[in-house]
C-alpha atoms as a PDB file:
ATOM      1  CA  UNK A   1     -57.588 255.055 290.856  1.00  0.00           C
ATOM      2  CA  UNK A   2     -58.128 253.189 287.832  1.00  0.00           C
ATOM      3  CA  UNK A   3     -55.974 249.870 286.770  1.00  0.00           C
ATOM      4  CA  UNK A   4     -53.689 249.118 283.628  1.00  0.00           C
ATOM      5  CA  UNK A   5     -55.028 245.640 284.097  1.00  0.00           C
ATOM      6  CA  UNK A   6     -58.507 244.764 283.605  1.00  0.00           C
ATOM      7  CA  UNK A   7     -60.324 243.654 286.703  1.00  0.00           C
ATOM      8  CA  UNK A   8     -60.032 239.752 285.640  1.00  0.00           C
ATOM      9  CA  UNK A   9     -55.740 240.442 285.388  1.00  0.00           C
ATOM     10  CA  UNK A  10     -56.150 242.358 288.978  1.00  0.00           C
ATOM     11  CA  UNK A  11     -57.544 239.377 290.585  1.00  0.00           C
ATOM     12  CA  UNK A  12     -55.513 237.023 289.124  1.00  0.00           C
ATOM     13  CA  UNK A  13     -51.764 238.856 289.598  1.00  0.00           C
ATOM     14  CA  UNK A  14     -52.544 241.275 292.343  1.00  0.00           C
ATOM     15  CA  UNK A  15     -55.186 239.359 294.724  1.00  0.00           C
ATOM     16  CA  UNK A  16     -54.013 235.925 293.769  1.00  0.00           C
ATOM     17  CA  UNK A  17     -57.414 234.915 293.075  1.00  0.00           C
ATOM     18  CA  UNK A  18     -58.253 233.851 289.810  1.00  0.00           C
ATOM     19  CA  UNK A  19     -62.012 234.346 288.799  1.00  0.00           C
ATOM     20  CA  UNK A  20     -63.914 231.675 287.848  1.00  0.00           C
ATOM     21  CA  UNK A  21     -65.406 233.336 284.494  1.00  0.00           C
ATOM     22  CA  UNK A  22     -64.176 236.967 283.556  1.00  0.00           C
ATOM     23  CA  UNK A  23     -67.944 237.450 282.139  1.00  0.00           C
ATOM     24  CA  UNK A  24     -70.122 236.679 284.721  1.00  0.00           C
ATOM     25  CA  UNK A  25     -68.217 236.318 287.691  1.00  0.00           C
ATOM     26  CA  UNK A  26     -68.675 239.012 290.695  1.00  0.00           C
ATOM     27  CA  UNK A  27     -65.623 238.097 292.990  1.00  0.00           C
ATOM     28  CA  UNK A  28     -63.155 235.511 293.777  1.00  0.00           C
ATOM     29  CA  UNK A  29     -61.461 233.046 295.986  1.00  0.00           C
ATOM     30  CA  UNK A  30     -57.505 233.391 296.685  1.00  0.00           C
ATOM     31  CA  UNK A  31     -56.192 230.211 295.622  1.00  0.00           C
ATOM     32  CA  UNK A  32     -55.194 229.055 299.355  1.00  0.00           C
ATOM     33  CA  UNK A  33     -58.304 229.649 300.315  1.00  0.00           C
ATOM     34  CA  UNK A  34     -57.269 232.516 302.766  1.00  0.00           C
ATOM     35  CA  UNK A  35     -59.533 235.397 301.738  1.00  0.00           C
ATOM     36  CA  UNK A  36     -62.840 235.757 299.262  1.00  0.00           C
ATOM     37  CA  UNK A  37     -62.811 239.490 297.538  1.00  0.00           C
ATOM     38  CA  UNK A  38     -65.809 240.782 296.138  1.00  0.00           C
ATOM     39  CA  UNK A  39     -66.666 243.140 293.730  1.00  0.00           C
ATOM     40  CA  UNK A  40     -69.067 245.669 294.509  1.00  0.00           C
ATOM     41  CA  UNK A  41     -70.455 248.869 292.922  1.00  0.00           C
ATOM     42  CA  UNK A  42     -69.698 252.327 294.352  1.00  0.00           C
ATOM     43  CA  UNK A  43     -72.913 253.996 294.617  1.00  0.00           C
ATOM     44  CA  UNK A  44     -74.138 250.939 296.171  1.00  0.00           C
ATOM     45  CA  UNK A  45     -71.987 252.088 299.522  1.00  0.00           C
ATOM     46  CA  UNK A  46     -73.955 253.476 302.227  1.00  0.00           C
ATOM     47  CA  UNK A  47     -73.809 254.802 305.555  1.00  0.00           C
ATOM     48  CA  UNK A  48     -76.418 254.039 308.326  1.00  0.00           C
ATOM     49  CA  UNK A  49     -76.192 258.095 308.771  1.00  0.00           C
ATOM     50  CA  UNK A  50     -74.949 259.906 306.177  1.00  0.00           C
ATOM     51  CA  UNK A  51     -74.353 262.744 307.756  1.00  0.00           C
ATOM     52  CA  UNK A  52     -71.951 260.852 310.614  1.00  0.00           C
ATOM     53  CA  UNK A  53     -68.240 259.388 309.137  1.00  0.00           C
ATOM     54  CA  UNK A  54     -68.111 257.215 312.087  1.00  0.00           C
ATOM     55  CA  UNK A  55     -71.745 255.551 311.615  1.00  0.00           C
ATOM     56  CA  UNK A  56     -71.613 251.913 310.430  1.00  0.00           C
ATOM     57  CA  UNK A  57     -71.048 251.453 306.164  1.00  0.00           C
ATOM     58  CA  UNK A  58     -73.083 248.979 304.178  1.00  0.00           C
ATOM     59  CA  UNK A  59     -73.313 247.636 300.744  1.00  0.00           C
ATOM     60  CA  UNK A  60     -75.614 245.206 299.013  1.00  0.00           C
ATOM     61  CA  UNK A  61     -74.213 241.382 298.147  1.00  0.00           C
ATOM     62  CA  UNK A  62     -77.011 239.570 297.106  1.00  0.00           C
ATOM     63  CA  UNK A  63     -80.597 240.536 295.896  1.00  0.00           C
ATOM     64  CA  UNK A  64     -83.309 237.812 295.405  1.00  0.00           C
ATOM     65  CA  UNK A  65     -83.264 235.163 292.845  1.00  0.00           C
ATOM     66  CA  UNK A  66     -86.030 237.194 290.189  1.00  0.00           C
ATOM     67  CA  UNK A  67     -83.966 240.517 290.612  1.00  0.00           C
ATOM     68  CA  UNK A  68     -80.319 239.108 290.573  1.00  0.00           C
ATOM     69  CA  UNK A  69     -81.455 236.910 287.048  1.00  0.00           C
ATOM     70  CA  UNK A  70     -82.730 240.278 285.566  1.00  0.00           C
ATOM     71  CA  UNK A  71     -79.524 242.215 286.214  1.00  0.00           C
ATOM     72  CA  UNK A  72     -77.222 240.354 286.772  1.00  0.00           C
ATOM     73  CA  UNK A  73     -76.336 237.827 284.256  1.00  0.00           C
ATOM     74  CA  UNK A  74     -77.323 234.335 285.669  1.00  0.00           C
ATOM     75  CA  UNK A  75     -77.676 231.497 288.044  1.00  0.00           C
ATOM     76  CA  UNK A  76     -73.697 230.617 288.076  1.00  0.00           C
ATOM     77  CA  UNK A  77     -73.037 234.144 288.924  1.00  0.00           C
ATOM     78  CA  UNK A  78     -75.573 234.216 291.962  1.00  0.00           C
ATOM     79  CA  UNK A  79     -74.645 230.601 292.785  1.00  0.00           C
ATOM     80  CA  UNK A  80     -70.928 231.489 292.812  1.00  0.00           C
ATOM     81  CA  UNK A  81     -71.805 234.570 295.297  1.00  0.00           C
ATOM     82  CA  UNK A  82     -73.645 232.440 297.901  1.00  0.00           C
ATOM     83  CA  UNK A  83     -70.576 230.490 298.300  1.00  0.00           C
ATOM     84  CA  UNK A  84     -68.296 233.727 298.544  1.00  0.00           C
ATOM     85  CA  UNK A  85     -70.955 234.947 301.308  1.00  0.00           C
ATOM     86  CA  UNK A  86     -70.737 231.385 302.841  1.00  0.00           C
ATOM     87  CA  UNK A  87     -67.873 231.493 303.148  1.00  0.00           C
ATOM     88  CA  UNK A  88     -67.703 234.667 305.037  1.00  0.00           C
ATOM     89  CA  UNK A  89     -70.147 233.772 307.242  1.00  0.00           C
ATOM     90  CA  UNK A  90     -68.039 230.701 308.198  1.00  0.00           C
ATOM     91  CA  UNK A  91     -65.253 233.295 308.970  1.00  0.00           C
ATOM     92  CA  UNK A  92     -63.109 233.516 305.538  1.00  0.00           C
ATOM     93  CA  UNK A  93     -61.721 236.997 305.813  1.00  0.00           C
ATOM     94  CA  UNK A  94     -63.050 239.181 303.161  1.00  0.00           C
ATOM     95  CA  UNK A  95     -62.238 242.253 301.138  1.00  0.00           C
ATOM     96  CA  UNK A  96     -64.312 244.244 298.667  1.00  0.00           C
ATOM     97  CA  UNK A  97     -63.214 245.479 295.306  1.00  0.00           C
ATOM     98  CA  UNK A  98     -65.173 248.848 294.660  1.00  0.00           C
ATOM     99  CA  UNK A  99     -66.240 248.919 291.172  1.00  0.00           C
ATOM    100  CA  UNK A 100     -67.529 252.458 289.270  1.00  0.00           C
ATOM    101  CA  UNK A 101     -70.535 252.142 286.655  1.00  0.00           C
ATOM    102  CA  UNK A 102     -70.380 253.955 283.198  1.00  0.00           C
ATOM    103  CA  UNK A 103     -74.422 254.994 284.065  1.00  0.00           C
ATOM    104  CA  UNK A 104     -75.884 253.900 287.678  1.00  0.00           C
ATOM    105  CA  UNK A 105     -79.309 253.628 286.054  1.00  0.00           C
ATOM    106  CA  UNK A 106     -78.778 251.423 283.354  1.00  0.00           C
ATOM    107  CA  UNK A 107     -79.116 247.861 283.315  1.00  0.00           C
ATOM    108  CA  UNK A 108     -77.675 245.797 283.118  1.00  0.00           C
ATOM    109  CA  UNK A 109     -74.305 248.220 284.089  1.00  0.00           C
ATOM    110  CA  UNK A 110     -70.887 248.568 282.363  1.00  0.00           C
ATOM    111  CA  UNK A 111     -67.963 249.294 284.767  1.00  0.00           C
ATOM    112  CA  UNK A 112     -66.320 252.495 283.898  1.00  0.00           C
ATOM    113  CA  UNK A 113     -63.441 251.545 285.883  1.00  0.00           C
ATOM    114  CA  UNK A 114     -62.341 249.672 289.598  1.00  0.00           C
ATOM    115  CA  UNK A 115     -60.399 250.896 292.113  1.00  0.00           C
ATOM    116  CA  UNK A 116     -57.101 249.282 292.078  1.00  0.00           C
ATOM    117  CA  UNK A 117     -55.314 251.629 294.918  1.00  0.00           C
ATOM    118  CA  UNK A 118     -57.435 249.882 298.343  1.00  0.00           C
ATOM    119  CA  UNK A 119     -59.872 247.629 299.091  1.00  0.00           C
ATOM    120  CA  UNK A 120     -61.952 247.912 301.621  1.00  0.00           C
ATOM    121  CA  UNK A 121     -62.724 245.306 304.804  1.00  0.00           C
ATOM    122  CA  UNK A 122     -65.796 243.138 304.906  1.00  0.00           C
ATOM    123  CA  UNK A 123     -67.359 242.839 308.171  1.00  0.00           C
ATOM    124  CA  UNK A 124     -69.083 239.216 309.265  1.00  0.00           C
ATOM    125  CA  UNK A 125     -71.730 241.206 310.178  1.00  0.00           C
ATOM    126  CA  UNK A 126     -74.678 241.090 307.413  1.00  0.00           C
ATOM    127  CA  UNK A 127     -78.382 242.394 307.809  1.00  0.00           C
ATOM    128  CA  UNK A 128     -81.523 242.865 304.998  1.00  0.00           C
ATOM    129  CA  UNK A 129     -82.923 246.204 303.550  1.00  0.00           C
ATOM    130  CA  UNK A 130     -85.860 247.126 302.985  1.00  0.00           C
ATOM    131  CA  UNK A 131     -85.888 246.126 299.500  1.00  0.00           C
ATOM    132  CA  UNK A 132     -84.900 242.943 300.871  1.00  0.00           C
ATOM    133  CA  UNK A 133     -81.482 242.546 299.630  1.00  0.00           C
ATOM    134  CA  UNK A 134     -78.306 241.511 301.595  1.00  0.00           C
ATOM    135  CA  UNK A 135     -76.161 243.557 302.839  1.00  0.00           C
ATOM    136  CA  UNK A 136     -72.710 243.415 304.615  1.00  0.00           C
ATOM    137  CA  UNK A 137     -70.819 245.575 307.066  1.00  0.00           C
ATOM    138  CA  UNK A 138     -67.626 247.406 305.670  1.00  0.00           C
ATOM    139  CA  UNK A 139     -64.681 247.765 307.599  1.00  0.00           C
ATOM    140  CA  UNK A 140     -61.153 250.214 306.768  1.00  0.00           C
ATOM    141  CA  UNK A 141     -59.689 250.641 303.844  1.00  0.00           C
ATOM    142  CA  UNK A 142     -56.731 248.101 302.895  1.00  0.00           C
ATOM    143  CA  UNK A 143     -53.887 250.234 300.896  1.00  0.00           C
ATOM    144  CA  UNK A 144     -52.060 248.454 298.311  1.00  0.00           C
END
């Protein structure tokens, strides 16, 4: 599951899509323009019914502004994922790289390791939770 290359070098040589800042960035644009990818955290994945495989899979993209600052690392890092999601929205085909944290309750998290063997379909279908953050429909899994 886990890369050789860190997850800047896997979306720069295997996606095509250089990031923007290997700090703070959370996904990337290939460099024709023909797909945004995403990086999202595992335990963040979650089925409308749990108990059902075939029941529709969501994951958060984008909490508010006050949250996102206190977690995640800045304004050019939220700023940067409004455009990814714009793009989606606009109908940019998207993928998401699943990323696995050291500790799911700390914060902010360090990535244990990503998951450089599929990555899995975003949906332009997006909805809010109850917490009020954004969330996007997953599709299947694309095999490398």
């Amino acid at each position: 599951m886990a890369s050789i290359l860190s997850i800047s070098e896997f979306y720069k040589l295997k996606l095509d899509a250089p990031m923007l800042n290997n700090r703070w960035s959370w996904g990337a644009i290939k460099k024709d323009r023909s797909a945004v990818f995403l990086s999202v955290w595992q335990d963040e994945i979650k089925r409308d019914d749990p108990r059902d495989p075939s029941s529709s899979t969501w994951v958060d993209v984008l909490w508010d502004e006050r949250e996102w600052m206190s977690v995640n690392g800045g304004a050019n890092a939220r700023a940067e994922r409004i455009e990814h999601i714009n793009l989606i929205k606009e109908g940019t085909p998207a993928f998401a790289l699943i990323k696995i944290a050291k500790d799911v309750k700390k914060i902010p998290r360090e990535m244990k390791e990503f998951n450089s063997e599929y990555l899995i379909e975003i949906l332009n279908n997006f909805r809010n939770d109850k917490n009020h953050r954004l969330q996007v429909q997953l599709g299947k899994k694309i095999l490398f």
